[in-house]
C-alpha atoms as a PDB file:
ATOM      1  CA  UNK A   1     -14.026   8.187  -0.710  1.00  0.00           C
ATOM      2  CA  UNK A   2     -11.710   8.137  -3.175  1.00  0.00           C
ATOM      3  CA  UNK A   3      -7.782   6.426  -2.108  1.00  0.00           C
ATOM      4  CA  UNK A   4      -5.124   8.939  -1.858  1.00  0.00           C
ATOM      5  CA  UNK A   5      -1.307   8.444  -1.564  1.00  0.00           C
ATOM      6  CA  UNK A   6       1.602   9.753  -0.154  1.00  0.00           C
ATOM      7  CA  UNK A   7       4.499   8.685  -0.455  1.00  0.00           C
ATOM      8  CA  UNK A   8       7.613   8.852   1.911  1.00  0.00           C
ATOM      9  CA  UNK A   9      10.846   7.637   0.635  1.00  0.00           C
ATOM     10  CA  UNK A  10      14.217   7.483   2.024  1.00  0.00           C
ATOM     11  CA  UNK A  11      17.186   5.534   0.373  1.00  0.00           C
ATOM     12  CA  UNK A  12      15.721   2.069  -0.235  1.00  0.00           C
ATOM     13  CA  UNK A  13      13.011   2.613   1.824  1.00  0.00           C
ATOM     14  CA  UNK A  14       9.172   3.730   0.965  1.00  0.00           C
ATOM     15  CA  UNK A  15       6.110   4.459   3.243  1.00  0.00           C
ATOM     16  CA  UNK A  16       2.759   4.588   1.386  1.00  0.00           C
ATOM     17  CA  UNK A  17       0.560   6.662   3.678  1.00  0.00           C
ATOM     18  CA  UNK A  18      -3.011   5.664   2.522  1.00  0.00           C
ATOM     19  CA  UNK A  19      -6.549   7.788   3.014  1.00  0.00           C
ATOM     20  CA  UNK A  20      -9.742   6.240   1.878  1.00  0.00           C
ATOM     21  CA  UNK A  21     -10.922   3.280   0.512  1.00  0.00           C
ATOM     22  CA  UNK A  22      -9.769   0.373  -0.416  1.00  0.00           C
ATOM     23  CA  UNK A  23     -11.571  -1.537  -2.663  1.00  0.00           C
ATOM     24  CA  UNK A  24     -12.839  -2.976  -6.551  1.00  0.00           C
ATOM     25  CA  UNK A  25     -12.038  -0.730  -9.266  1.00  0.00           C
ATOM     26  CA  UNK A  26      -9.500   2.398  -9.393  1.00  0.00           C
ATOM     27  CA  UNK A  27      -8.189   2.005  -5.835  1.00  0.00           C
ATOM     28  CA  UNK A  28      -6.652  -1.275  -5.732  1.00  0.00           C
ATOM     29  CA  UNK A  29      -5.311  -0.757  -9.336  1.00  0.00           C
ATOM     30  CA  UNK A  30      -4.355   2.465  -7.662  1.00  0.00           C
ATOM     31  CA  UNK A  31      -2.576   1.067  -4.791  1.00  0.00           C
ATOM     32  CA  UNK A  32      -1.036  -1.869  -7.034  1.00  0.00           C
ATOM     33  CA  UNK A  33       0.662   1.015  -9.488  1.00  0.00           C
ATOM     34  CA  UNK A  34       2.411   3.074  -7.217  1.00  0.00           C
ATOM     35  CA  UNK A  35       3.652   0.177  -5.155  1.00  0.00           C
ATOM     36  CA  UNK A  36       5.244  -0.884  -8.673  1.00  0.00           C
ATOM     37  CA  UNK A  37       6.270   2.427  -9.230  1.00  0.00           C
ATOM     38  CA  UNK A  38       8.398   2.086  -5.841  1.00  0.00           C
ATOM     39  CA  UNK A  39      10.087  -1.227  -7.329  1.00  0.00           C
ATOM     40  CA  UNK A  40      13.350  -0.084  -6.252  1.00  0.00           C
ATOM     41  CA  UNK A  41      12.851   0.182  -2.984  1.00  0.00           C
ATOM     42  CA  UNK A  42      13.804  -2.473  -0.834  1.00  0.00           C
ATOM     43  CA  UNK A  43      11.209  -2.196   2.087  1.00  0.00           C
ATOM     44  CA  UNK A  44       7.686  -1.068   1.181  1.00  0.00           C
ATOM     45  CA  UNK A  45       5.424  -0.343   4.429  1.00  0.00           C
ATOM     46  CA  UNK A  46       1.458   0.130   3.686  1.00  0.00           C
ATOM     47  CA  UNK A  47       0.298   2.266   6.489  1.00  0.00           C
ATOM     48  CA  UNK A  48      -3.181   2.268   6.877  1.00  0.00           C
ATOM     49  CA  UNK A  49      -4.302   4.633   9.918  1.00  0.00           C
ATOM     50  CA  UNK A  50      -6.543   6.615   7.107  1.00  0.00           C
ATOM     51  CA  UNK A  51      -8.640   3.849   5.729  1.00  0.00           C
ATOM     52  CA  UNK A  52     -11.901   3.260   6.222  1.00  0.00           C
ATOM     53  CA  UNK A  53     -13.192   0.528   4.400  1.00  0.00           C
ATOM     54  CA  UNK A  54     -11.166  -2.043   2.577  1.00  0.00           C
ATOM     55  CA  UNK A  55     -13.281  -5.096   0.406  1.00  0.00           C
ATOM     56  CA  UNK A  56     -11.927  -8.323  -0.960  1.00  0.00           C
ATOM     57  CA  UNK A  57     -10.574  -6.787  -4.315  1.00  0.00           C
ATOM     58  CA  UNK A  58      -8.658  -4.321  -1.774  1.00  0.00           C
ATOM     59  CA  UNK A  59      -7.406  -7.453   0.487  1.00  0.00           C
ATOM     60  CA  UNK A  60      -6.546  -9.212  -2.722  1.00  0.00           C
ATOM     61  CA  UNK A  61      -4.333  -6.484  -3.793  1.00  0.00           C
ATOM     62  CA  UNK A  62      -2.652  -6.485  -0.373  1.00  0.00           C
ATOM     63  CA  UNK A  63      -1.650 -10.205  -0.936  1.00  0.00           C
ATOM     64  CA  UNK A  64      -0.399  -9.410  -4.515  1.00  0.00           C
ATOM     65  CA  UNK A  65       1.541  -6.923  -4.155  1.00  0.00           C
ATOM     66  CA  UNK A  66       2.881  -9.192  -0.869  1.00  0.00           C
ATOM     67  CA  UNK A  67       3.523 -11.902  -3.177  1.00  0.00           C
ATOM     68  CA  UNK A  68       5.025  -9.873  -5.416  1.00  0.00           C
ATOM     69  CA  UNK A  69       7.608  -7.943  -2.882  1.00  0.00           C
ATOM     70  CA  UNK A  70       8.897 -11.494  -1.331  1.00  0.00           C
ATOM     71  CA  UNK A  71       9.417 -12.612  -5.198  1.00  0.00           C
ATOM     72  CA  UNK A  72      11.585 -10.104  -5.176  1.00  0.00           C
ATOM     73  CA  UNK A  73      13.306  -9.863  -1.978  1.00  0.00           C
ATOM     74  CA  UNK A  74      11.765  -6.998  -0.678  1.00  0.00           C
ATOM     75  CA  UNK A  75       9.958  -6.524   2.886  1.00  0.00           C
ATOM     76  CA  UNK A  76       6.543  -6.074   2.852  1.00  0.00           C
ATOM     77  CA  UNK A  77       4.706  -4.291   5.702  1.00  0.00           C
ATOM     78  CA  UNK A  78       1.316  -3.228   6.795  1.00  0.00           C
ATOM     79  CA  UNK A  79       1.389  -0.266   9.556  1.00  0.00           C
ATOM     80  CA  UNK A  80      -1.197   1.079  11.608  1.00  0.00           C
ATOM     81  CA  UNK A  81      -4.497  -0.172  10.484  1.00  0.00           C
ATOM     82  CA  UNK A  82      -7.464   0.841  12.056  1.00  0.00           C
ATOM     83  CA  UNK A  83      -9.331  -0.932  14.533  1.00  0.00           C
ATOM     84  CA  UNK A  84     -11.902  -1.807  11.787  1.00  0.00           C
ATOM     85  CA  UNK A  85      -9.348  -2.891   8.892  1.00  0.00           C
ATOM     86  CA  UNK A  86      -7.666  -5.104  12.158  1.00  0.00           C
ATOM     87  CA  UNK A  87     -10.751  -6.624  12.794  1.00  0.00           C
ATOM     88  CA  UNK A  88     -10.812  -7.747   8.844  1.00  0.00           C
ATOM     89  CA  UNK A  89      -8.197  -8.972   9.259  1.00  0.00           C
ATOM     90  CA  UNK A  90      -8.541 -11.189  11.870  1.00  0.00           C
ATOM     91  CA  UNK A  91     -11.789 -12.066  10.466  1.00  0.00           C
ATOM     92  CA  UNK A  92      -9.872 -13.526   7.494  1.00  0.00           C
ATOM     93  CA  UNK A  93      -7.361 -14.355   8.962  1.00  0.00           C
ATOM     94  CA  UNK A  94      -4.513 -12.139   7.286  1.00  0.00           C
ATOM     95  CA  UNK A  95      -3.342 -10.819  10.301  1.00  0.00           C
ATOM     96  CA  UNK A  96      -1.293 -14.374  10.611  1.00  0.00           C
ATOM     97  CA  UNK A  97      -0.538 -13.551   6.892  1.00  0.00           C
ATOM     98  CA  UNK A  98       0.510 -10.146   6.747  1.00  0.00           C
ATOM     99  CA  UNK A  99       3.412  -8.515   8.862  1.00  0.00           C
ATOM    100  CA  UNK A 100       1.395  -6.407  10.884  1.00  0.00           C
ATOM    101  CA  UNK A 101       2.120  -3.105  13.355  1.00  0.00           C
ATOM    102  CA  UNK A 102       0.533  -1.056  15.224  1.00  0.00           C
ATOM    103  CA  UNK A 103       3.708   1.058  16.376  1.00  0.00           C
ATOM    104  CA  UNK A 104       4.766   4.433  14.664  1.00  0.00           C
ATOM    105  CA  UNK A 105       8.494   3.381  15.130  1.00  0.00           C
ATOM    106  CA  UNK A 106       8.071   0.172  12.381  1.00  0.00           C
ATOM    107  CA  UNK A 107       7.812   3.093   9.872  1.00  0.00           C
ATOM    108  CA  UNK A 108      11.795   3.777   8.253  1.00  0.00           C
ATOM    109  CA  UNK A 109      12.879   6.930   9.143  1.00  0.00           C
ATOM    110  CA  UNK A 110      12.682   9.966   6.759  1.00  0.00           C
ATOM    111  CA  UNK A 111      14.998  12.486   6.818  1.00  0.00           C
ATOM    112  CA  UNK A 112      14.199  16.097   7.451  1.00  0.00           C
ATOM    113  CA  UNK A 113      16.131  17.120   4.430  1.00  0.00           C
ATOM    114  CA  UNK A 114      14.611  14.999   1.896  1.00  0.00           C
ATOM    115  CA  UNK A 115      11.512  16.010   0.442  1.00  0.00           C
ATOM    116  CA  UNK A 116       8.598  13.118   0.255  1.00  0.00           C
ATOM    117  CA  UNK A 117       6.547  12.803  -2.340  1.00  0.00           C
ATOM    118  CA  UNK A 118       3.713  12.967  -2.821  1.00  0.00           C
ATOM    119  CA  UNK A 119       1.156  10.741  -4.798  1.00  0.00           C
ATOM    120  CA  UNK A 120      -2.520  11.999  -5.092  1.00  0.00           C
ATOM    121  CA  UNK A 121      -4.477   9.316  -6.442  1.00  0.00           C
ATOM    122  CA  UNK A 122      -6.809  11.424  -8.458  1.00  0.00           C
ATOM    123  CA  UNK A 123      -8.192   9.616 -11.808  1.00  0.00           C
ATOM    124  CA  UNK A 124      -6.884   6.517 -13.247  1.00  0.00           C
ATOM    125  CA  UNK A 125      -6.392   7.155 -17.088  1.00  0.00           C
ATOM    126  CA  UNK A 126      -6.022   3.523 -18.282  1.00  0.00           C
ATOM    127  CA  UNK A 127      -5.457   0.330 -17.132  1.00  0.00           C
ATOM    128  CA  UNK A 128      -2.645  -2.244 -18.352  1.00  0.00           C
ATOM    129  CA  UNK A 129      -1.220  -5.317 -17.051  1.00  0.00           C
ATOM    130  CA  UNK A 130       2.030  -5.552 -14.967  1.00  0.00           C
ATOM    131  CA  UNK A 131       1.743  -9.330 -14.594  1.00  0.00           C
ATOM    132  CA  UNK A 132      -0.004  -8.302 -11.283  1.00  0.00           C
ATOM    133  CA  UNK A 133      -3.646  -8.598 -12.085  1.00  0.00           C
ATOM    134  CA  UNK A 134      -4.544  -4.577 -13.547  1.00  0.00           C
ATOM    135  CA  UNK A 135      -2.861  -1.858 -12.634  1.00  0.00           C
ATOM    136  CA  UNK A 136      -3.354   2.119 -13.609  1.00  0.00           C
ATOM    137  CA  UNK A 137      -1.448   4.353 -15.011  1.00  0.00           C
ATOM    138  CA  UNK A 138      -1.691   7.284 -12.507  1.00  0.00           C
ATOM    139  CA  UNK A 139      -2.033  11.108 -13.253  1.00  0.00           C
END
């Protein structure tokens, strides 16, 4: 299954609601380019409760674009992964890595008047380089 994206923003704030996979190829570069295209915002939150399956190009990802947001003194966060992406992260022990919750309430607040947007992850159209490993234009 193809990743898709939505996006939640309010003020400096961004939730990335994700749905589907994960992993090597389109996805992470996927993930990696709208994350970038958020690099305003000064908290990014990953929430996970739609994904599936997630490899090691889509954990490697995860700790770029961590890397990346404490370069530049954002807050990173991973919300509400599934049982199955917890337990891969134990297993690799991220979960002492990663800020990590479970609860709806670590997600910013958006406000009923402003629209989110959103992101659909449909075809990436060509890769370049952000200085973040490859990353997609999205369409």
């Amino acid at each position: 299954m193809k990743l898709r994206i939505q996006a939640e923003e309010s003020g400096n704030e961004v939730v990335l609601h994700c749905k589907g996979h994960i992993v090597s190829g389109a996805e992470s570069a996927s993930l990696r380019a709208v994350v970038l295209s958020r690099a305003r915002a000064n908290k990014v939150a990953i929430e996970l409760s739609g994904v599936d399956v997630i490899d090691a190009h889509g954990l490697g990802a995860l700790l770029e674009l961590r890397e990346w947001a404490h370069t530049n003194g954002k807050r990173f966060t991973i919300v509400n992964p599934t049982a199955l992406i917890q337990r891969v992260f134990a297993i690799t022990r991220l979960d002492s890595v990663f800020d990590i919750s479970s609860r709806e309430d670590a997600l910013p607040e958006v406000a009923d008047d402003e629209p989110s947007a959103t992101v659909p992850i449909h075809e990436v159209a060509r890769c370049r380089s952000f200085g973040l490993g490859q990353c997609a234009d999205i369409t």
